[in-house]
N, C-alpha and C. Protein backbone atom coordinates (compact mmCIF):
# COMPACT_ATOMS: atom_id res chain seq x y z
N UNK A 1 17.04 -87.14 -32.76
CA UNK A 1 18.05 -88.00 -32.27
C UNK A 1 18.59 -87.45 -30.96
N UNK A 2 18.88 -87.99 -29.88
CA UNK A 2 19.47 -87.67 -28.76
C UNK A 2 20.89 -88.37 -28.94
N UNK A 3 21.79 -87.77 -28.02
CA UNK A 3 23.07 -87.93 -27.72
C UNK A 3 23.02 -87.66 -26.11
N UNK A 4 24.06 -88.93 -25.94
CA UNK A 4 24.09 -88.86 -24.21
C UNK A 4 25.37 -88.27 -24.66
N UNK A 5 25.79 -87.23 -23.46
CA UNK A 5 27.08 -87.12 -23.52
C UNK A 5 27.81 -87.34 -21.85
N UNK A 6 27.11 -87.81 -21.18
CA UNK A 6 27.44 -88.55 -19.83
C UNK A 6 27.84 -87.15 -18.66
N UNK A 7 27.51 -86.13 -19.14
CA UNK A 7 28.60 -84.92 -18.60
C UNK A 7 29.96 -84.75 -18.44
N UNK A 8 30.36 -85.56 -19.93
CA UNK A 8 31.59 -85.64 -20.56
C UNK A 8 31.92 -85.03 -21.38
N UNK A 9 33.12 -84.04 -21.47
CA UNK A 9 33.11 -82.68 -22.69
C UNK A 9 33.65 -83.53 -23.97
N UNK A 10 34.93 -84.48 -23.41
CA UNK A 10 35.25 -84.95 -24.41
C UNK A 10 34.70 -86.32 -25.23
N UNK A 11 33.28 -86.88 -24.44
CA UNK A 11 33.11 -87.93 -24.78
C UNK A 11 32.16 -87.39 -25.93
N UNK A 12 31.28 -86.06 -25.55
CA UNK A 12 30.23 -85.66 -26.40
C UNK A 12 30.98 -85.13 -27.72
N UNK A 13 32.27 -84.47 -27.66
CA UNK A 13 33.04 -83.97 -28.84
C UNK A 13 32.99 -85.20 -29.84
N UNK A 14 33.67 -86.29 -29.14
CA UNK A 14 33.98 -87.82 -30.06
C UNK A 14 32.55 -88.29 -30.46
N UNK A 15 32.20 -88.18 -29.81
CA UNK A 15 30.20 -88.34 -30.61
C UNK A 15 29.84 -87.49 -31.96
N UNK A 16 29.81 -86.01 -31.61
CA UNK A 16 29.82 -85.15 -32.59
C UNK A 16 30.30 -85.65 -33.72
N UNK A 17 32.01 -85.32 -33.76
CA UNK A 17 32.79 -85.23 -34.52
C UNK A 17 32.61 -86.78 -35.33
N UNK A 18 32.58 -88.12 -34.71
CA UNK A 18 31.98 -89.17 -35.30
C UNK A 18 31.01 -89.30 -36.28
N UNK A 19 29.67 -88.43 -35.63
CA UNK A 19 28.27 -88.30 -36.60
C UNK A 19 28.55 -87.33 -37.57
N UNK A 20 29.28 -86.28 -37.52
CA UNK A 20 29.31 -85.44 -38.60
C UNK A 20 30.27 -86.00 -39.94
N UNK A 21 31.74 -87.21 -39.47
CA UNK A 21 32.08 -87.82 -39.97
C UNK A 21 31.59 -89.00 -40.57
N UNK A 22 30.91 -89.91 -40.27
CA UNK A 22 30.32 -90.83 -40.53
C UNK A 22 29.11 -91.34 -41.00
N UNK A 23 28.26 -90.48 -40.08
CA UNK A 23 26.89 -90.05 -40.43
C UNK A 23 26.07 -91.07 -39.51
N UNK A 24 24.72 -91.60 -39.33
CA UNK A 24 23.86 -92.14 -38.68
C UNK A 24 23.98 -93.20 -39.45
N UNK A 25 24.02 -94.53 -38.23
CA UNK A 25 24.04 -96.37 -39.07
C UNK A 25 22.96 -96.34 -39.08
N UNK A 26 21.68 -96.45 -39.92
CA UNK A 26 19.83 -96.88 -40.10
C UNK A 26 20.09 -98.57 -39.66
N UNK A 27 19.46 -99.04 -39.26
CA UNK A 27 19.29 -100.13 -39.03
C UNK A 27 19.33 -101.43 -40.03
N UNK A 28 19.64 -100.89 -41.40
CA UNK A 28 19.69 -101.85 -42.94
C UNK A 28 21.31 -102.04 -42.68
N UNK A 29 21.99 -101.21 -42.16
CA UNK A 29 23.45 -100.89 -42.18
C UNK A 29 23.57 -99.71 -43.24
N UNK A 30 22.71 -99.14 -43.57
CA UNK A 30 23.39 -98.17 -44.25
C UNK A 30 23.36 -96.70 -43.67
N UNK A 31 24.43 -95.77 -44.31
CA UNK A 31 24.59 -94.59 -43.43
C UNK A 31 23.61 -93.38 -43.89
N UNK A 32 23.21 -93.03 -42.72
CA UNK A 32 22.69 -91.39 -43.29
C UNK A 32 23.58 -90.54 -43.06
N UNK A 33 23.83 -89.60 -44.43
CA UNK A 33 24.67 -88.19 -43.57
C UNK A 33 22.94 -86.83 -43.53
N UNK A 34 23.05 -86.43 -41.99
CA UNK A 34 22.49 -85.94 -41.39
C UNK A 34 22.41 -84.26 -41.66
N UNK A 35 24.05 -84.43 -42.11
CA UNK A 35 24.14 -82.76 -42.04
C UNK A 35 23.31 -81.78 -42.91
N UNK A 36 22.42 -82.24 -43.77
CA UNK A 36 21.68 -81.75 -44.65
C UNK A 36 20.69 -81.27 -43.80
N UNK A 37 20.20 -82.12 -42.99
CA UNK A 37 18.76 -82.57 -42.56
C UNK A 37 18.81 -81.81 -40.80
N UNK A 38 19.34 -81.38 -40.58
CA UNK A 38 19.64 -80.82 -39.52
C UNK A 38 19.40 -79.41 -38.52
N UNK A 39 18.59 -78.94 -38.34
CA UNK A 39 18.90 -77.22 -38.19
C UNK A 39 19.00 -76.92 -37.15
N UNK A 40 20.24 -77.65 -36.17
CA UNK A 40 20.59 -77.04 -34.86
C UNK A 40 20.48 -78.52 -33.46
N UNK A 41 21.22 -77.72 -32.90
CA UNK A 41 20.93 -78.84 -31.26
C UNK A 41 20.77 -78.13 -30.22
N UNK A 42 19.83 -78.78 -29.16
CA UNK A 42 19.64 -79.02 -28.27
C UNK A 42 20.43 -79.43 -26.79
N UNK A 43 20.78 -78.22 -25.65
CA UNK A 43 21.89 -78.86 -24.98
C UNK A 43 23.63 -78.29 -25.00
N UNK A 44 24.08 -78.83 -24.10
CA UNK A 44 24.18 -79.97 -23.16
C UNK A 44 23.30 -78.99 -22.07
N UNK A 45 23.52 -79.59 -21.17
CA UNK A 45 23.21 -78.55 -19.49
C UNK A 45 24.28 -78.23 -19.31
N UNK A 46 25.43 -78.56 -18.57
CA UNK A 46 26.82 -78.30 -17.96
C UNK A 46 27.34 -77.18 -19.14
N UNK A 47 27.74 -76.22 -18.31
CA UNK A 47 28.47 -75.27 -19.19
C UNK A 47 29.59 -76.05 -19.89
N UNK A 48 30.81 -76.56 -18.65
CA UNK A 48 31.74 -77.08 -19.50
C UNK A 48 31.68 -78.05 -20.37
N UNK A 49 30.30 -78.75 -21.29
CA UNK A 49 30.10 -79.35 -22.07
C UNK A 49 29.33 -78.63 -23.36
N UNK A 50 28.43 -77.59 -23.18
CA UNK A 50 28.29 -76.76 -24.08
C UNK A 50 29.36 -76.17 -24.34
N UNK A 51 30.50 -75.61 -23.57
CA UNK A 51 31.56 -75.17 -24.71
C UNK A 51 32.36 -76.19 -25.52
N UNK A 52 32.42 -77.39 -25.11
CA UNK A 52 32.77 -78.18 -26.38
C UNK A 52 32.12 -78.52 -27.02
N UNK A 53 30.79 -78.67 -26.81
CA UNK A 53 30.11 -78.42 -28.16
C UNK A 53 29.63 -77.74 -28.90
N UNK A 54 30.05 -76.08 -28.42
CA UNK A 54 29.75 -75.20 -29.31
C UNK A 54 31.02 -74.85 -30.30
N UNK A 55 32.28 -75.57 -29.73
CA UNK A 55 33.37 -75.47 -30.23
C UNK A 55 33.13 -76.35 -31.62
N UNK A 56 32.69 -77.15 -32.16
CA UNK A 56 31.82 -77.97 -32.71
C UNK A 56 31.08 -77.28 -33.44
N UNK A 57 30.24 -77.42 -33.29
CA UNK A 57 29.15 -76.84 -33.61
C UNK A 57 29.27 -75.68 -34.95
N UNK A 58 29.72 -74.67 -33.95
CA UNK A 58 29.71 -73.43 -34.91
C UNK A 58 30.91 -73.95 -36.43
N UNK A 59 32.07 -74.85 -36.32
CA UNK A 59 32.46 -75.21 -37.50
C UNK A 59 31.57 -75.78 -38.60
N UNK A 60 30.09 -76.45 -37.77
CA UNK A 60 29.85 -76.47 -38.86
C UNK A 60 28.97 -75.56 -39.41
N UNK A 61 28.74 -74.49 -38.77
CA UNK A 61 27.38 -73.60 -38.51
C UNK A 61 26.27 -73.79 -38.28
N UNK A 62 26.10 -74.76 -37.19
CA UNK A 62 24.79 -75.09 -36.34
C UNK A 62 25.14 -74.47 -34.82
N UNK A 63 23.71 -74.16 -34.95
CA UNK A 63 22.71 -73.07 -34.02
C UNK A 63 22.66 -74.17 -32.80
N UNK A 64 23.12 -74.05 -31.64
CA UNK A 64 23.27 -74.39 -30.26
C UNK A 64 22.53 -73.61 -28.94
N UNK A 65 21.31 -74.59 -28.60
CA UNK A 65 20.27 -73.54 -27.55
C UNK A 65 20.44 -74.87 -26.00
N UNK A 66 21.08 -74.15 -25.28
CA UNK A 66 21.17 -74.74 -23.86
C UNK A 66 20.31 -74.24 -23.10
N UNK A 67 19.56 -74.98 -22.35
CA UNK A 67 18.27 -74.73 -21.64
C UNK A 67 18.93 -74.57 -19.70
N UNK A 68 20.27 -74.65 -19.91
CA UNK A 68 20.99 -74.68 -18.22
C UNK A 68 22.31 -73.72 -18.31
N UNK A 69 22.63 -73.99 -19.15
CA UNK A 69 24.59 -73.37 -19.20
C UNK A 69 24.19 -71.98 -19.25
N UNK A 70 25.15 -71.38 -18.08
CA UNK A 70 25.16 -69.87 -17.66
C UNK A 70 26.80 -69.77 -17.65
N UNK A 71 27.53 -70.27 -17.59
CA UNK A 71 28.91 -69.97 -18.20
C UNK A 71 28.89 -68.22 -18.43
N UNK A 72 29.24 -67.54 -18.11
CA UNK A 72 29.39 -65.85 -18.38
C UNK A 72 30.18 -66.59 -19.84
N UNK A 73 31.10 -66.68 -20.67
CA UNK A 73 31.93 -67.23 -21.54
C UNK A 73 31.12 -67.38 -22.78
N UNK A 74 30.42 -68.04 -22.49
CA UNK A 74 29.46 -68.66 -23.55
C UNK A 74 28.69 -67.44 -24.11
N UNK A 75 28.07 -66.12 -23.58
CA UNK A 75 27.96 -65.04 -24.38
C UNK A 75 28.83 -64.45 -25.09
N UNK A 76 30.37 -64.62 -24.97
CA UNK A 76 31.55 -63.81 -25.97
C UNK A 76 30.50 -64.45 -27.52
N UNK A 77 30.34 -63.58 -28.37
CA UNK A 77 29.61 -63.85 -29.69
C UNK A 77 31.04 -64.07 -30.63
N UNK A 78 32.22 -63.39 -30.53
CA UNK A 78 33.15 -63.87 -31.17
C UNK A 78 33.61 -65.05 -31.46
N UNK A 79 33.41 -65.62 -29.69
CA UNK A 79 33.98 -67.33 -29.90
C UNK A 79 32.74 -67.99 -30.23
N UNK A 80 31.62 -68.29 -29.70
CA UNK A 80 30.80 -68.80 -29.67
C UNK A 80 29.24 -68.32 -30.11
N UNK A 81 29.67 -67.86 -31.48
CA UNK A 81 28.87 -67.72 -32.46
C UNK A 81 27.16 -67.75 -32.65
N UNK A 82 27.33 -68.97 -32.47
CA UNK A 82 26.09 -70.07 -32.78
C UNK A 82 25.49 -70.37 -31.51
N UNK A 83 25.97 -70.15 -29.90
CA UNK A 83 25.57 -70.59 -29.13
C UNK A 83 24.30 -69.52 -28.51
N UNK A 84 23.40 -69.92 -27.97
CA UNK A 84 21.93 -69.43 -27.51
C UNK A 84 21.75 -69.86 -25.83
N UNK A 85 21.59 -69.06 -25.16
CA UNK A 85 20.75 -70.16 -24.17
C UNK A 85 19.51 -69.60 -23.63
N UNK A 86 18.60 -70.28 -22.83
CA UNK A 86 17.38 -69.68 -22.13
C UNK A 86 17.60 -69.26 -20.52
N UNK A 87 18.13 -69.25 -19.92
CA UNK A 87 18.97 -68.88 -18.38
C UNK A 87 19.86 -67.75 -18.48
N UNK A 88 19.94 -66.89 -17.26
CA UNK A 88 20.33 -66.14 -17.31
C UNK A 88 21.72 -66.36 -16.98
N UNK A 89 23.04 -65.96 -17.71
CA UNK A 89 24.43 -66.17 -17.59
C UNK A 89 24.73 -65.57 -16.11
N UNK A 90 26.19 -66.50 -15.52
CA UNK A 90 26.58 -66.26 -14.08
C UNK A 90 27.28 -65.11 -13.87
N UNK A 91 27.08 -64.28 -14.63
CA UNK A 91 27.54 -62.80 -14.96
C UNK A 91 26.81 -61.90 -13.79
N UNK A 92 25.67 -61.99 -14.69
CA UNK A 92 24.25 -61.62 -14.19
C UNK A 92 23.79 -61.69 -12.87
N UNK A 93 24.00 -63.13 -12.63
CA UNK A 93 23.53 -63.57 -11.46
C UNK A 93 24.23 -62.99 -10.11
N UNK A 94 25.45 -63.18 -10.59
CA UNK A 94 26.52 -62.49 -9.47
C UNK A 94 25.96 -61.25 -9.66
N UNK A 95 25.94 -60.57 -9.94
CA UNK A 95 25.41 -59.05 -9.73
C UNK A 95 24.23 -59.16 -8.92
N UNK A 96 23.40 -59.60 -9.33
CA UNK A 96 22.04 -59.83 -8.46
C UNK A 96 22.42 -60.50 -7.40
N UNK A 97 23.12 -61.56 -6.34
CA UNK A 97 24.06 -61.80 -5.47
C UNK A 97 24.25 -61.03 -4.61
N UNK A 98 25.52 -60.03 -5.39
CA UNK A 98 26.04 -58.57 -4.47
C UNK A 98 25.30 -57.61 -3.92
N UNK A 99 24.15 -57.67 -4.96
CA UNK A 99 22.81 -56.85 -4.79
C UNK A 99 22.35 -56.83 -3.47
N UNK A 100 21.79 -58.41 -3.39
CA UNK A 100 21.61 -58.74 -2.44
C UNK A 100 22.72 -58.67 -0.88
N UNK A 101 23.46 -58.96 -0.98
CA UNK A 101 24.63 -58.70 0.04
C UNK A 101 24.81 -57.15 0.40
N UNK A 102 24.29 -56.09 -0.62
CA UNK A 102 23.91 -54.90 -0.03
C UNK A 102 23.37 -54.35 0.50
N UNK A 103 21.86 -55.61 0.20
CA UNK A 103 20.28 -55.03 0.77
C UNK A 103 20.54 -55.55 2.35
N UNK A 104 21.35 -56.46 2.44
CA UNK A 104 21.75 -57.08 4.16
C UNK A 104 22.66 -56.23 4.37
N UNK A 105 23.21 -54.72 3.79
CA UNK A 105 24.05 -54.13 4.81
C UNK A 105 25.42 -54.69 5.14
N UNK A 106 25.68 -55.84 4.65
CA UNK A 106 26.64 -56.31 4.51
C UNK A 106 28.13 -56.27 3.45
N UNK A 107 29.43 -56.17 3.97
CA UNK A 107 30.36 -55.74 3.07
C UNK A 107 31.65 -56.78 3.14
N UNK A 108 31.46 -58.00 3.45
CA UNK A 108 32.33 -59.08 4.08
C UNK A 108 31.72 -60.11 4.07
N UNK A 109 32.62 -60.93 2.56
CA UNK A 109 31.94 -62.71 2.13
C UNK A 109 33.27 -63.31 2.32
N UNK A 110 32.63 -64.62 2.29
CA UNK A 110 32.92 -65.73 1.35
C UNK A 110 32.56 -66.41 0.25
N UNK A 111 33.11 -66.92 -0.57
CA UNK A 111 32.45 -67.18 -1.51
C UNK A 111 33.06 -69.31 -1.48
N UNK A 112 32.03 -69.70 -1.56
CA UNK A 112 32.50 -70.81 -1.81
C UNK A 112 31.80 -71.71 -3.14
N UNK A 113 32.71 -72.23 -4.32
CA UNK A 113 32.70 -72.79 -5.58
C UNK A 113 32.83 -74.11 -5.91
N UNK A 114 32.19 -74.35 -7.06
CA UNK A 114 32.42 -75.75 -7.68
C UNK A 114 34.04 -75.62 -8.50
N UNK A 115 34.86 -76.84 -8.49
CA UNK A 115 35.65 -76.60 -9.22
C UNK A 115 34.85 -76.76 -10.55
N UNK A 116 35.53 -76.23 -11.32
CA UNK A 116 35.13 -76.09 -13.18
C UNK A 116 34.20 -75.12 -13.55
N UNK A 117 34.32 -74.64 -14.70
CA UNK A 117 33.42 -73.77 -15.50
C UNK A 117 32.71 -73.11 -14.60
N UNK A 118 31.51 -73.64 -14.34
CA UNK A 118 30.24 -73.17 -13.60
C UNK A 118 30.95 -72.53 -12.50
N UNK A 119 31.36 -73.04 -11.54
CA UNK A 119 31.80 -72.68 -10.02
C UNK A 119 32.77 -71.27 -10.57
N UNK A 120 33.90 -71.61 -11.27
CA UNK A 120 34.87 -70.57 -11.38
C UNK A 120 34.50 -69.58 -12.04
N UNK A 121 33.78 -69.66 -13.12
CA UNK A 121 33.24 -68.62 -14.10
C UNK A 121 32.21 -67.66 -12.91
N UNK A 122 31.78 -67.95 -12.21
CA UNK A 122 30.62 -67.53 -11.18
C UNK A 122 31.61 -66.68 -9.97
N UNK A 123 32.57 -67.46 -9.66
CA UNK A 123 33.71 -66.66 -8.93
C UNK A 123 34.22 -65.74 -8.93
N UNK A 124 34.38 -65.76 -10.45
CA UNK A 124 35.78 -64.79 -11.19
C UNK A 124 34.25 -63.28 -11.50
N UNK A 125 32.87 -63.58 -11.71
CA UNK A 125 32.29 -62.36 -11.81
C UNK A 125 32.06 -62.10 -10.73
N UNK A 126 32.08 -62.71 -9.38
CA UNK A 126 31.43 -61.93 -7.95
C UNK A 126 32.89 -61.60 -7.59
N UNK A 127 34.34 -61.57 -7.64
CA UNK A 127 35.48 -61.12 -7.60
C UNK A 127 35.57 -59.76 -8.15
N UNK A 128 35.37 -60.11 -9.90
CA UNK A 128 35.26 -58.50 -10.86
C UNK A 128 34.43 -57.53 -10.19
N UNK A 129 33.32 -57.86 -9.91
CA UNK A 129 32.37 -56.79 -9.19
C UNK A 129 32.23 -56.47 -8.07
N UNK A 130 32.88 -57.49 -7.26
CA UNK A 130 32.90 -56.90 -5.54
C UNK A 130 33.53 -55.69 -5.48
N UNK A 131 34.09 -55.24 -5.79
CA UNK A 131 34.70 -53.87 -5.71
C UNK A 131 33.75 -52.67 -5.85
N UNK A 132 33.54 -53.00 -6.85
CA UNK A 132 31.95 -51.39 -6.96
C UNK A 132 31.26 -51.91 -6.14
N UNK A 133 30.70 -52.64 -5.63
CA UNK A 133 29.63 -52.74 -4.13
C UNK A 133 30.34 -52.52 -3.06
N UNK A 134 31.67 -52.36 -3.25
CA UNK A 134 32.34 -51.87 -2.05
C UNK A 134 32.03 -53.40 -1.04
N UNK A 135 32.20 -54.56 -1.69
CA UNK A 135 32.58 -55.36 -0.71
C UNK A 135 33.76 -56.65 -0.68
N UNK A 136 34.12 -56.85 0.21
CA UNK A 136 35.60 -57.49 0.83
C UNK A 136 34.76 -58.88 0.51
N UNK A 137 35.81 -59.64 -0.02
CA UNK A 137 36.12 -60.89 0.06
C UNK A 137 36.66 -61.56 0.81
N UNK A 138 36.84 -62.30 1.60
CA UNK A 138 37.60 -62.55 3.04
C UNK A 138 38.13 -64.01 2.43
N UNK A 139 37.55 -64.59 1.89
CA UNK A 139 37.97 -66.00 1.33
C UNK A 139 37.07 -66.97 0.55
N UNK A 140 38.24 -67.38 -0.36
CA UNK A 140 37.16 -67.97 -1.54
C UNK A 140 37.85 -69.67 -1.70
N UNK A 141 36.85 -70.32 -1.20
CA UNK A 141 37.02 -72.42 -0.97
C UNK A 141 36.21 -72.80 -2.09
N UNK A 142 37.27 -73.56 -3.11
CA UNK A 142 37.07 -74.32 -3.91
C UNK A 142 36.63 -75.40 -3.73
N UNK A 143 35.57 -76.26 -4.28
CA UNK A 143 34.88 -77.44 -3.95
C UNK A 143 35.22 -78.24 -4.75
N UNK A 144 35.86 -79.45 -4.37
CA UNK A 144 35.85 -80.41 -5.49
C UNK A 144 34.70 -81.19 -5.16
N UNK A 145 34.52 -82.10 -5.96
CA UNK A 145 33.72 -83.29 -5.87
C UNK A 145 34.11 -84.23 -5.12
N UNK A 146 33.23 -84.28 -4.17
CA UNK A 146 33.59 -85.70 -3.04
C UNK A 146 34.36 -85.16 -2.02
N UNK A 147 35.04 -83.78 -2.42
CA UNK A 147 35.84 -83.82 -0.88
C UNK A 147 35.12 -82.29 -0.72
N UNK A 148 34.01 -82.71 0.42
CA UNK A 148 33.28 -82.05 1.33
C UNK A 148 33.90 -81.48 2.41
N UNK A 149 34.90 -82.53 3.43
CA UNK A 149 34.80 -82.30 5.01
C UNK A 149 35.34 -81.17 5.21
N UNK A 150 36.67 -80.58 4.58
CA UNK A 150 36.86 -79.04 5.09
C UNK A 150 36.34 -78.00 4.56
N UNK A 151 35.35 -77.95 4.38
CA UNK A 151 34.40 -77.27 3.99
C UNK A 151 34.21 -76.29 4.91
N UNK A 152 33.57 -76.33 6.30
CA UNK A 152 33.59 -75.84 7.87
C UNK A 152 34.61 -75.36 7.74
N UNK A 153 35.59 -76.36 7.98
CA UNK A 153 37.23 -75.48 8.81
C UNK A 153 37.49 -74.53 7.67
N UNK A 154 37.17 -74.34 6.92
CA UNK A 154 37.66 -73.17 5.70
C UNK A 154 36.48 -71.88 5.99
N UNK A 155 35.68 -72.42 6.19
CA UNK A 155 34.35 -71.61 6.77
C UNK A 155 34.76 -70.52 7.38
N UNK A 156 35.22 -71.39 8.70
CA UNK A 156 36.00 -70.49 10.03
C UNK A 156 37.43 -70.34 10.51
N UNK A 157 37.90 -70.30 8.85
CA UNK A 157 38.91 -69.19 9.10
C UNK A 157 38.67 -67.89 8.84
N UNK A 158 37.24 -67.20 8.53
CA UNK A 158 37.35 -66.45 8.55
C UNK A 158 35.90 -66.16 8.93
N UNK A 159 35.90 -66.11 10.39
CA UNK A 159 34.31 -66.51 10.91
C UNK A 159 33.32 -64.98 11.10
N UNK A 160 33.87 -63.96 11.23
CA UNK A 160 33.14 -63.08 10.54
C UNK A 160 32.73 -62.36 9.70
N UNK A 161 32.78 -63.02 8.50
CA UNK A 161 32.56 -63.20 7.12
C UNK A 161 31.00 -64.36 7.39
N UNK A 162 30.09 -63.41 7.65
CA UNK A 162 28.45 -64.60 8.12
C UNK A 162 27.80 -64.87 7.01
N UNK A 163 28.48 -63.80 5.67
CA UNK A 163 27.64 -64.09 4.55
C UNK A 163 28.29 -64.92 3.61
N UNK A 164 27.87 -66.05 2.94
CA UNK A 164 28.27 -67.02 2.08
C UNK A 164 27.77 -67.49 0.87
N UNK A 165 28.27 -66.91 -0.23
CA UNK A 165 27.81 -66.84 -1.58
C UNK A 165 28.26 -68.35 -2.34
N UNK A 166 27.11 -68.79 -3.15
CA UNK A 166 27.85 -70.35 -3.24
C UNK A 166 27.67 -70.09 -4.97
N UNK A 167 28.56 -70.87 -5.82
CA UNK A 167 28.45 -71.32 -7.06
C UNK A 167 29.09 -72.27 -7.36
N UNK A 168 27.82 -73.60 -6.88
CA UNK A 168 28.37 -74.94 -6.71
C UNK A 168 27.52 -74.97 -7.77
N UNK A 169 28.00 -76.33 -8.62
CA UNK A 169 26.83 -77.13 -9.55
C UNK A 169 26.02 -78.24 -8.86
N UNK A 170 25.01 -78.46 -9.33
CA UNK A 170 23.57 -78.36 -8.87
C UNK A 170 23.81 -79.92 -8.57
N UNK A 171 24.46 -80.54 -8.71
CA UNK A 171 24.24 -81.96 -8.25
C UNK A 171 25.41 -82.24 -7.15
N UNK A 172 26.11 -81.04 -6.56
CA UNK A 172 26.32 -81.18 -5.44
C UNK A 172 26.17 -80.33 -4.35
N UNK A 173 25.53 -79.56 -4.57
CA UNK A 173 24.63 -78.67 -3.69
C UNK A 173 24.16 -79.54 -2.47
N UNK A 174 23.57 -80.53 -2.77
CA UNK A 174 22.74 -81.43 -1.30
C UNK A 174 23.70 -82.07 -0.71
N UNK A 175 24.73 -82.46 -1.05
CA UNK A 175 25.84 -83.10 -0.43
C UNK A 175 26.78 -81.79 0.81
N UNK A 176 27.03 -81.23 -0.28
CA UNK A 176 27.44 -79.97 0.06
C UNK A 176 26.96 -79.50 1.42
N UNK A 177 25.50 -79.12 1.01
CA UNK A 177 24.77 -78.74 2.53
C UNK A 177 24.52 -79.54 3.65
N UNK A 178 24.71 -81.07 3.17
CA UNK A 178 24.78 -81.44 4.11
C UNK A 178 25.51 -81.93 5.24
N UNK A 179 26.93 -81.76 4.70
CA UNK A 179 28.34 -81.51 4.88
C UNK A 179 28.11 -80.59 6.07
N UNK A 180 27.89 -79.48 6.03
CA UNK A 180 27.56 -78.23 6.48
C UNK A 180 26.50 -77.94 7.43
N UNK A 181 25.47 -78.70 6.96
CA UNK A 181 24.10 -79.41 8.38
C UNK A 181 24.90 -80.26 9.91
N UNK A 182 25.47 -81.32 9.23
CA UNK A 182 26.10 -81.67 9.93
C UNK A 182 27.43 -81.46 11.20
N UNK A 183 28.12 -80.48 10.35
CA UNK A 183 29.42 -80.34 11.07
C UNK A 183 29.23 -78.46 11.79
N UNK A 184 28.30 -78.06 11.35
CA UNK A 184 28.50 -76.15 11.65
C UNK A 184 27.67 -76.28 13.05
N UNK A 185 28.33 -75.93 14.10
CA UNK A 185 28.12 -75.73 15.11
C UNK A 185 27.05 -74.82 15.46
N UNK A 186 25.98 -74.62 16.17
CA UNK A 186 25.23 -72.98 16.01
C UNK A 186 26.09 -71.92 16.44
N UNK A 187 26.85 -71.88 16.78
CA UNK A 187 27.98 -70.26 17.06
C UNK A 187 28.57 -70.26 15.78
N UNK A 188 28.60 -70.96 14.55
CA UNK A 188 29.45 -70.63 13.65
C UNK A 188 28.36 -70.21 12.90
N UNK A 189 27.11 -70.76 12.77
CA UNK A 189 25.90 -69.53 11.93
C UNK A 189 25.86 -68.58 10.45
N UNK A 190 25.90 -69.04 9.66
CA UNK A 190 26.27 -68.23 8.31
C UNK A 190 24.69 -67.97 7.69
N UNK A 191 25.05 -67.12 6.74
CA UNK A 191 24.32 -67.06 5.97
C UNK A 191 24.36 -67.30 4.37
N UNK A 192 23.84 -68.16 4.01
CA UNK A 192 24.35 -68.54 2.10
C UNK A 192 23.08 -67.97 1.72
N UNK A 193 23.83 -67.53 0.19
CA UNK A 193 22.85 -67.00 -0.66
C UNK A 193 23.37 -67.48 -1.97
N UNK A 194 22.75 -68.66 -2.72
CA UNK A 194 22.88 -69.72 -4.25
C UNK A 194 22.86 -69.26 -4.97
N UNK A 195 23.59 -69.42 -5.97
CA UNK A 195 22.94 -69.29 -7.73
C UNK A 195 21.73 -70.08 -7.82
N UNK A 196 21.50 -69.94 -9.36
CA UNK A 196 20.09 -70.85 -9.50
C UNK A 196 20.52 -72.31 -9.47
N UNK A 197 21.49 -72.65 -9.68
CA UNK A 197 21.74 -74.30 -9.27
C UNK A 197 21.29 -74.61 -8.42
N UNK A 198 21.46 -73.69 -6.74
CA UNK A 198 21.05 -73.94 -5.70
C UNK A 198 19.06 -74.11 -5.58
């Protein structure tokens, strides 16, 4: 059985919590309860939708394997029990990031983010760890959705800061860059280096 959950935390919860209540309508009208028959799900992608449905989930003690969500969060085994994924968490990644920002000799970012889960969770570990790489943060621009244009002017306020670490989610990455194709002058010149969204 699939479940859309639209990349809606709370629409996929009311789905859940529905089928585990109600059970599956068969097409006679009569109900199946499922929970017998069940051994685990599949999903979501979006971190901030795997944690509501692992919030879920583990009440009832089903096994949760996300094939996208890197959420650093989603490894606490205390809260989230039952949850699995195949990707490497934005923990991780940020480290490998800084790594990189060392191998360029470099000690002075920006970091620019998706708002929610993904973006901030990705933030808050290249923040924790910039310090043991011994590197400066100069400024960190939150991305919402749809509002691209100061993107640049946030850029260059702090224009020698050339290196630019991104943890946008993956379906606005092309918008994003192209925001940035468009409006970055060649004297303003950066360098970005993505998570795997990118």
């Amino acid at each position: 059985m699939i479940l859309n959950s639209c990349n809606q935390p709370p629409l996929i919860q009311s789905k859940l919590l529905k089928l585990f209540k109600e059970g599956l309508q068969l097409t006679d009208g009569s109900q199946f309860d499922l929970r017998n028959k069940t051994l685990g799900f599949v999903g979501a992608y979006g971190s901030s939708t795997s944690k509501e449905v692992a919030s879920i989930l583990q009440e009832f003690n089903f096994p949760q394997i996300s094939y996208a969500s890197t959420a650093a969060i989603l490894s606490n085994r205390t809260v989230y029990k039952y949850f699995l994924r195949t990707c490497t968490p934005d923990n991780k990644q940020a480290l490998a990031m800084l790594n990189i920002v060392k191998t360029l000799n470099s000690s002075y970012v920006q970091i620019v983010y998706s708002e929610g889960a993904y973006g901030e969770g990705g933030r808050d570990a290249l923040v924790q760890n910039a310090k043991e790489f011994k590197i400066c943060i100069a400024n960190e621009i939150k991305v919402k959705e749809d509002e691209y244009k100061r993107i640049r002017d946030n850029l260059n306020k702090t224009p020698s800061a050339k290196v630019v670490l991104l943890f946008l989610k993956s379906h606005v990455v092309r918008d994003v860059m192209t925001e940035l194709h468009e409006t970055i002058k060649p004297s303003d010149m950066f360098l970005f280096i993505g998570s795997e969204a990118f």
